[in-house]
Protein backbone atom coordinates (compact mmCIF):
# COMPACT_ATOMS: atom_id res chain seq x y z
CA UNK A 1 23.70 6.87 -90.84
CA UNK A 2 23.10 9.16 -88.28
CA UNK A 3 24.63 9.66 -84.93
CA UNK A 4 23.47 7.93 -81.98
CA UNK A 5 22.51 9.64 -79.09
CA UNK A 6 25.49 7.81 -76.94
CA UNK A 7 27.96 9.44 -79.42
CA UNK A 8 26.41 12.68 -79.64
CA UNK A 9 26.01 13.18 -75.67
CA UNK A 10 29.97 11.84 -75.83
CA UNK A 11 30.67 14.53 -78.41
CA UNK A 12 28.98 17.27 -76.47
CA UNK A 13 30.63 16.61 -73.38
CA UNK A 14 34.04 16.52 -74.88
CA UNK A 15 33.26 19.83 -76.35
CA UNK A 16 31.24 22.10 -74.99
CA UNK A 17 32.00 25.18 -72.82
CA UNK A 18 29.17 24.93 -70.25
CA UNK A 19 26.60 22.95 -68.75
CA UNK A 20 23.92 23.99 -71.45
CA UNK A 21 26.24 24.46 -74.31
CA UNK A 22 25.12 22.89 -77.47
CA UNK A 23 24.97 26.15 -80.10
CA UNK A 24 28.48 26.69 -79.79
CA UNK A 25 31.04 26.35 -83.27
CA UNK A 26 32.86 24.07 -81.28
CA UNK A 27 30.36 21.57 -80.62
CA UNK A 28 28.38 22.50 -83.94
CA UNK A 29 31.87 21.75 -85.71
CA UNK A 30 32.34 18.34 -83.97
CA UNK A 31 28.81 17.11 -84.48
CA UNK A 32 28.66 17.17 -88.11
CA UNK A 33 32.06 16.15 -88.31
CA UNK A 34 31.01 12.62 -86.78
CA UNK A 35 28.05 13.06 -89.41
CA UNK A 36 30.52 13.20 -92.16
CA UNK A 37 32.12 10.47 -90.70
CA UNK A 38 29.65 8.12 -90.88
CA UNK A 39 28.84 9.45 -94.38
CA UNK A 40 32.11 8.31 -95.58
CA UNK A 41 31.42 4.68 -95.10
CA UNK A 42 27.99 4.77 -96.92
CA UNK A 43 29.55 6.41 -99.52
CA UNK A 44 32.23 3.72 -99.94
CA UNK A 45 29.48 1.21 -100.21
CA UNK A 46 27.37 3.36 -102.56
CA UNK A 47 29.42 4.85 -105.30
CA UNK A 48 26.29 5.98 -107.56
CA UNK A 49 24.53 8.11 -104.83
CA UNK A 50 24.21 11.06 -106.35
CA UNK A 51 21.24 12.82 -104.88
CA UNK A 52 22.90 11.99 -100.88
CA UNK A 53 26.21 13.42 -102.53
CA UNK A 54 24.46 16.53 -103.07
CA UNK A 55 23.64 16.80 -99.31
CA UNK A 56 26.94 15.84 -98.24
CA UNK A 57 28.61 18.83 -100.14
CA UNK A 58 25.59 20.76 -98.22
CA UNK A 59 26.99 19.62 -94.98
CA UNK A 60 30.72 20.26 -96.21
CA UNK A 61 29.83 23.82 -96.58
CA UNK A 62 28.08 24.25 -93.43
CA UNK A 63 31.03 23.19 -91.72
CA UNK A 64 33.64 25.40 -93.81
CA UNK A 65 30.85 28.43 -92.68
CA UNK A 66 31.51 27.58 -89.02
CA UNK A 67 35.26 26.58 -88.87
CA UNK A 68 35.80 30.67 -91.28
CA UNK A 69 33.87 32.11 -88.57
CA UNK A 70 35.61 30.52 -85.93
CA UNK A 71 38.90 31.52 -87.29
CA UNK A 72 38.05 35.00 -87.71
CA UNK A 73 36.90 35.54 -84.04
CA UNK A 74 39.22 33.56 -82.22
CA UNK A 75 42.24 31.95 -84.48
CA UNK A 76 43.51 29.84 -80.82
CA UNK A 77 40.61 27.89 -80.81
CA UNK A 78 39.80 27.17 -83.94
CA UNK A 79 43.39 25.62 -84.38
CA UNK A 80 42.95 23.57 -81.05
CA UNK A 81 39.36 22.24 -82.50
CA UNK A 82 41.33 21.45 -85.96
CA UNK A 83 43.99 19.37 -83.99
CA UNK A 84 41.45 17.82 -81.91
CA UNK A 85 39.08 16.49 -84.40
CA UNK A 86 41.84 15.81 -86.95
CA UNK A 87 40.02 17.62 -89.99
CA UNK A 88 43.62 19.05 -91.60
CA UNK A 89 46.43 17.02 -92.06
């Protein structure tokens, strides 16, 4: 359930402004995105799992904290990190 180092150095380097870049919104946004991702599928298999719901609406809201702030300080890329990680439809 949790991301493998492979994906996560993939994720990073995709994403991050510099060579020591890992605080960033960008890359914060993208890594629990893939988190969430990989949620998704044990939640399809699991249907009663209430108690790891409750952490995955934790996550949610961590993520809707960091895309607002995003959007208030710079609105260009938080629409480019929207489109690339395909969270809005």
């Amino acid at each position: 359930m949790a991301v493998t180092k492979e994906k996560k150095a993939d994720i990073l380097k995709k994403f991050k402004k510099s060579e020591l870049d890992t605080g960033s919104p960008e890359v914060q946004v993208a890594l629990i995105t893939a988190r969430l991702n990989d949620m998704a599928v044990h939640f399809a298999v699991h249907k009663k799992d209430n108690h790891g719901r409750h952490g995955l609406i934790k996550i949610v809201n961590r993520r809707r904290k960091l895309l607002d702030y995003l959007k208030s300080k710079d609105q260009k890329r938080y629409e480019q990190l929207i489109s690339s990680l395909d969270i809005r439809k």
